[in-house]
Protein backbone atom coordinates (compact mmCIF):
# COMPACT_ATOMS: atom_id res chain seq x y z
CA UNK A 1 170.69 139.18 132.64
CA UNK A 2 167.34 137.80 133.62
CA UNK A 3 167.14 135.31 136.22
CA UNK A 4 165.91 132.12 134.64
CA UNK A 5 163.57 129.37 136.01
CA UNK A 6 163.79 125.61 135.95
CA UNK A 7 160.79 125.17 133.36
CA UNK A 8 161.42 121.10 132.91
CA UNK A 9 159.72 119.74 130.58
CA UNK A 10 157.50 122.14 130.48
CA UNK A 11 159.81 123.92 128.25
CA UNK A 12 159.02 123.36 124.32
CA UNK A 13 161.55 122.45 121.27
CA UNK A 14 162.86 125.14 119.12
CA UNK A 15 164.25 124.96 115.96
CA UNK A 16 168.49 126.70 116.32
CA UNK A 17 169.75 127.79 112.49
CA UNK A 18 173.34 128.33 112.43
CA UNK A 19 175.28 130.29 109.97
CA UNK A 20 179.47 131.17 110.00
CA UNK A 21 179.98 134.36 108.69
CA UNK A 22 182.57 137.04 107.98
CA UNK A 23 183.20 140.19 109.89
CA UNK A 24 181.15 142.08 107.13
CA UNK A 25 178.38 139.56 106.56
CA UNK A 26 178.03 139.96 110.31
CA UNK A 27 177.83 143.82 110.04
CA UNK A 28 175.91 144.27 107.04
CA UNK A 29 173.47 141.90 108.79
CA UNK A 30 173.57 143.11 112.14
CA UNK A 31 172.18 146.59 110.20
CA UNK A 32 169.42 144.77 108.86
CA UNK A 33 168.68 142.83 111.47
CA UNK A 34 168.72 145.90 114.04
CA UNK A 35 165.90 147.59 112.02
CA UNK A 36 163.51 144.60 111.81
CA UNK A 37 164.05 143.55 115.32
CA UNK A 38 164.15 144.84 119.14
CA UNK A 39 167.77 144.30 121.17
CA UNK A 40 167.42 142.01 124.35
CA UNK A 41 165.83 144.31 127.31
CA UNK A 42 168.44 142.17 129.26
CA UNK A 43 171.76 143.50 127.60
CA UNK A 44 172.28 146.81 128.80
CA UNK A 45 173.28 149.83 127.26
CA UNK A 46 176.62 148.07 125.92
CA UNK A 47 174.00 145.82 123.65
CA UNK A 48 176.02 143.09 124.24
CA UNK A 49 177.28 140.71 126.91
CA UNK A 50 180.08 137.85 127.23
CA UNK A 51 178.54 134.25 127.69
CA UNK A 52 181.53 131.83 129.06
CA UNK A 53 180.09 127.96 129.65
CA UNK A 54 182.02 125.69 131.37
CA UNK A 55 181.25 121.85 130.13
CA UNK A 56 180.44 118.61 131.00
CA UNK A 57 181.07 115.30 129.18
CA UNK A 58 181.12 111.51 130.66
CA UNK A 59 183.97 108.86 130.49
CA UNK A 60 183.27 108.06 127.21
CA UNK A 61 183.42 111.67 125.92
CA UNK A 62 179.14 110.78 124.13
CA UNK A 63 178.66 114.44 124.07
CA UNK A 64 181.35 114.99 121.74
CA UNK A 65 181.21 112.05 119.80
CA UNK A 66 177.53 111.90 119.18
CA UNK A 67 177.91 115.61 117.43
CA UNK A 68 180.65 114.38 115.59
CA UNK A 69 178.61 111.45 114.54
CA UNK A 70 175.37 112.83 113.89
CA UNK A 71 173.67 111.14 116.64
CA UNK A 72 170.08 111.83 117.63
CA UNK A 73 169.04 112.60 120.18
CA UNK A 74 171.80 114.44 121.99
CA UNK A 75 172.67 116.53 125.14
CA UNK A 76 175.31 118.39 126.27
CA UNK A 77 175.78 119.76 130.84
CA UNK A 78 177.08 123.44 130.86
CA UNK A 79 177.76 125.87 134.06
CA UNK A 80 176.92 129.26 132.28
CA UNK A 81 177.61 132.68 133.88
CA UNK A 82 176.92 136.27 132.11
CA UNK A 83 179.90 139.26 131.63
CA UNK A 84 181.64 137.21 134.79
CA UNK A 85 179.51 137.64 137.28
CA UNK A 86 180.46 134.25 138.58
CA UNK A 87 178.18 135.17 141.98
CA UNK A 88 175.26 134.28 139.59
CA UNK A 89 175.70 130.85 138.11
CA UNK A 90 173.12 128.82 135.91
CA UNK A 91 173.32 124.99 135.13
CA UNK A 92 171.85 123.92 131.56
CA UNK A 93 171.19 120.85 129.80
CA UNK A 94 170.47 121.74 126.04
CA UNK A 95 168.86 119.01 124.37
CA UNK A 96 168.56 118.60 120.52
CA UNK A 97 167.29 116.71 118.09
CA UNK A 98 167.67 117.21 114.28
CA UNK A 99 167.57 120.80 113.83
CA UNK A 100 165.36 121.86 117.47
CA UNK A 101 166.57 122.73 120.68
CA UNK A 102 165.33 122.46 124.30
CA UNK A 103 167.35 124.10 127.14
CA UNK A 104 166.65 123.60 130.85
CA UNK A 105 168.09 125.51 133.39
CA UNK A 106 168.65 126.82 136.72
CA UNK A 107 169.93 128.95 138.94
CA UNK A 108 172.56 127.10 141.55
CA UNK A 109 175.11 128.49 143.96
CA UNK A 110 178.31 128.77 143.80
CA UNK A 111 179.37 125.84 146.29
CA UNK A 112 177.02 123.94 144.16
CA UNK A 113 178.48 124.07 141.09
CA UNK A 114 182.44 123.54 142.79
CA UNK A 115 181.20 120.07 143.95
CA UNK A 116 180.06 119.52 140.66
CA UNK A 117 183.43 120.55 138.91
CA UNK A 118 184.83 118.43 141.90
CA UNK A 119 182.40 115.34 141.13
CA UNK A 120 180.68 115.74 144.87
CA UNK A 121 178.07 113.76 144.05
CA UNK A 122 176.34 114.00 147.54
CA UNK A 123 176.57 118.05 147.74
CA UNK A 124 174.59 117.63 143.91
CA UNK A 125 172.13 115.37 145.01
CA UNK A 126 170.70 117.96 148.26
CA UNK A 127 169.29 120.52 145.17
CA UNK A 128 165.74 119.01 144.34
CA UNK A 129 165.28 120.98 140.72
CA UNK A 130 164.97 118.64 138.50
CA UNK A 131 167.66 120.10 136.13
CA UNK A 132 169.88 119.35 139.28
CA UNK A 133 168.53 116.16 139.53
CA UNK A 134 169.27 115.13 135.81
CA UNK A 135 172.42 116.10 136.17
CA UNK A 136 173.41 114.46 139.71
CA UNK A 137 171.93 111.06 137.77
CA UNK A 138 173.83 111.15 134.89
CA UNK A 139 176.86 112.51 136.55
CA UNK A 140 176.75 109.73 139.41
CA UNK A 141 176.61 106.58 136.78
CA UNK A 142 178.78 108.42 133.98
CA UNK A 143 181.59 109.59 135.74
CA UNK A 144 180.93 113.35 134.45
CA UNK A 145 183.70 115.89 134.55
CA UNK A 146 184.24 119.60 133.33
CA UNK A 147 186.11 119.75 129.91
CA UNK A 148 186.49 122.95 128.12
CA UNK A 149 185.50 126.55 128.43
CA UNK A 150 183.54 128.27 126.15
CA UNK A 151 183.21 132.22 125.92
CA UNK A 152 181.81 134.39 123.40
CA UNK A 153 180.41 137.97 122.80
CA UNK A 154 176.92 138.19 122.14
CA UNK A 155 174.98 140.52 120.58
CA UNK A 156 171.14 139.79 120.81
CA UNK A 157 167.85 140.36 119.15
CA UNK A 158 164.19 139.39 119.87
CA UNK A 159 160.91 139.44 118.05
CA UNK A 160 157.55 138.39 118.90
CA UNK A 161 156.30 137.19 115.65
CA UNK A 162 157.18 133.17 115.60
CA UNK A 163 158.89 134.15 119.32
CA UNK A 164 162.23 134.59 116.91
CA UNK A 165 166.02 135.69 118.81
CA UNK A 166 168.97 136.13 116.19
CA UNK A 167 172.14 136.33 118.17
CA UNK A 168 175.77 137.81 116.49
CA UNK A 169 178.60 135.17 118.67
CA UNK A 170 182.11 137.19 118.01
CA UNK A 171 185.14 136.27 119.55
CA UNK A 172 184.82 132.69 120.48
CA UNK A 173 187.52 131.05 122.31
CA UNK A 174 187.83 128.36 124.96
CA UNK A 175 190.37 128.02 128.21
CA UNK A 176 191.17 124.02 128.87
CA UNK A 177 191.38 124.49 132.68
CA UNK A 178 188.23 124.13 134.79
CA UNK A 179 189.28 125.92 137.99
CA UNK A 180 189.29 129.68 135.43
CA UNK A 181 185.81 129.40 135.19
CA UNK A 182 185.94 131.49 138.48
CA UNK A 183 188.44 133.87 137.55
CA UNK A 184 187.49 137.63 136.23
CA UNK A 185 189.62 137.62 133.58
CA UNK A 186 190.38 134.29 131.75
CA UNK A 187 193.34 133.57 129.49
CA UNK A 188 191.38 131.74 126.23
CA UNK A 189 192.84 131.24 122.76
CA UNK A 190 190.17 132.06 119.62
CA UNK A 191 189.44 128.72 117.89
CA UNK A 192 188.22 130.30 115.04
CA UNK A 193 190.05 131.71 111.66
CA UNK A 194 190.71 135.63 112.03
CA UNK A 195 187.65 137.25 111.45
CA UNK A 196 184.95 134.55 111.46
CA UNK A 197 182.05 134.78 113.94
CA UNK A 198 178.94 132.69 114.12
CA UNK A 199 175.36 133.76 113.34
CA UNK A 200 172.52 131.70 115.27
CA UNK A 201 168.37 131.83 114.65
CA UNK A 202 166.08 130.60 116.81
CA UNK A 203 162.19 130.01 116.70
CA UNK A 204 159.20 128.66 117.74
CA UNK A 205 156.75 127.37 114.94
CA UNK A 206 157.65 129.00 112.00
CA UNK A 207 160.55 131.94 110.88
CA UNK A 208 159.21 135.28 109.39
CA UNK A 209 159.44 135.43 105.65
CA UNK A 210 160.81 138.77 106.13
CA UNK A 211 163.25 137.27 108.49
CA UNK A 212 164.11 134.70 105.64
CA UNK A 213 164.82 136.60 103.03
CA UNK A 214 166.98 139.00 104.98
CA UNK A 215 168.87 136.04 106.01
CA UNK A 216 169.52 134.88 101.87
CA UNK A 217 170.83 138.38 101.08
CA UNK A 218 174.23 137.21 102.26
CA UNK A 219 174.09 133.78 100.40
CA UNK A 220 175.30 132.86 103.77
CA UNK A 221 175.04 128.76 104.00
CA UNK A 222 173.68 126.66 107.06
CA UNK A 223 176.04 124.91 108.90
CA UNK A 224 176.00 121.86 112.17
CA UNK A 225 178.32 123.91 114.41
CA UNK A 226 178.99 123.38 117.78
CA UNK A 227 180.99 126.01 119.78
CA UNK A 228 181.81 122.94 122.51
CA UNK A 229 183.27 120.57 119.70
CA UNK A 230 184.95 122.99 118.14
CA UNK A 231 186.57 123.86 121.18
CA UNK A 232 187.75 120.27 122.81
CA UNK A 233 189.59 119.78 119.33
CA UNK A 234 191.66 122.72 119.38
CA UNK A 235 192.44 123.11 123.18
């Protein structure tokens, strides 16, 4: 994977589509998709990689409950690695509101993110990105902890026009112990029904027509998911 940068607010809202689909909506799209659009330089030759997030929520679980709610603004802490390479760690904050997205994130070691599994405040507060910085703040008066794994296979695509990335999640599951985000091979149960998979679209100003009406061929329907709900109520 690409290393990525702390961009802070620099970093601009995008709008994040999300569609549930079944194992052959997902392939007869993937097929469309794959001839309209370019894979991810970053994947590899496998054209896919595993995503597992480890995250955050404060004592009065206000991640959770705000998505359950329909609060807006929100924003949800994660500790993201890529295909386990747990020697290269990122810390996000993905921010939303209404239907757009705005991730921030950075790269931190790995004794960094233990204290902040542990809640070690002070070993935080020495990292001056301000991603880090966010976090140590809202960690310090919260009372953040980890609560749930999240891991998925990801299939990506990219296109310049209206800076668009469809990604094919298969094989979501979760793991409700902290401590095996370090560990190669994780024990997770699926939360999902047998065969169900989650389609996402993201984009800058405006989505391809082209892209569009690919999309409706499916009759697929738009749906508020959220992989880390999802997860902390079937742990």
């Amino acid at each position: 994977m690409a290393e990525k940068k702390d961009a802070g607010s620099a970093l601009k809202y995008r709008y994040e589509l999300k569609y549930v689909c079944s194992d052959l909506q997902l392939r007869q799209m993937e097929e469309r998709i794959s001839v309209l659009l370019k894979k991810d330089p970053h994947v590899g030759e496998s054209g896919c990689y595993t995503i597992r997030s480890l995250y955050f929520d404060d004592y009065e679980n206000s991640a959770f409950w705000e998505k359950e709610d329909g609060g807006n603004p929100r924003k949800k802490y994660r500790l993201r690695c890529y295909d386990g390479r747990t020697d290269r760690v990122w810390l996000e904050i993905k921010r939303k509101v209404g239907t757009k997205i705005r991730k921030e994130s950075c790269r931190v070691t790995r004794q960094e993110a233990e204290a902040m599994i542990r809640g070690d405040w002070y070993e935080t507060f020495q990292n001056p990105a301000p991603t880090v910085r966010a976090f140590f703040l809202d960690g310090a008066t919260r009372l953040m902890q980890p609560k749930i794994i999240v891991e998925y296979d990801r299939t990506p695509y990219v296109g310049e026009e209206g800076n668009v990335r469809i990604t094919f999640d298969r094989n979501i599951r979760s793991c409700a112990e902290p401590e095996a985000f370090w560990e190669k091979e994780m024990r997770a149960r699926p939360i999902m029904a047998s065969g169900q998979h989650l389609l996402e679209v993201k984009f800058d100003e405006f989505l391809p027509d082209w892209i569009y009406r690919t999309l409706q061929m499916e009759n697929m329907t738009q749906t508020a998911f959220s992989k880390y709900c999802l997860c902390r109520k079937y742990k």
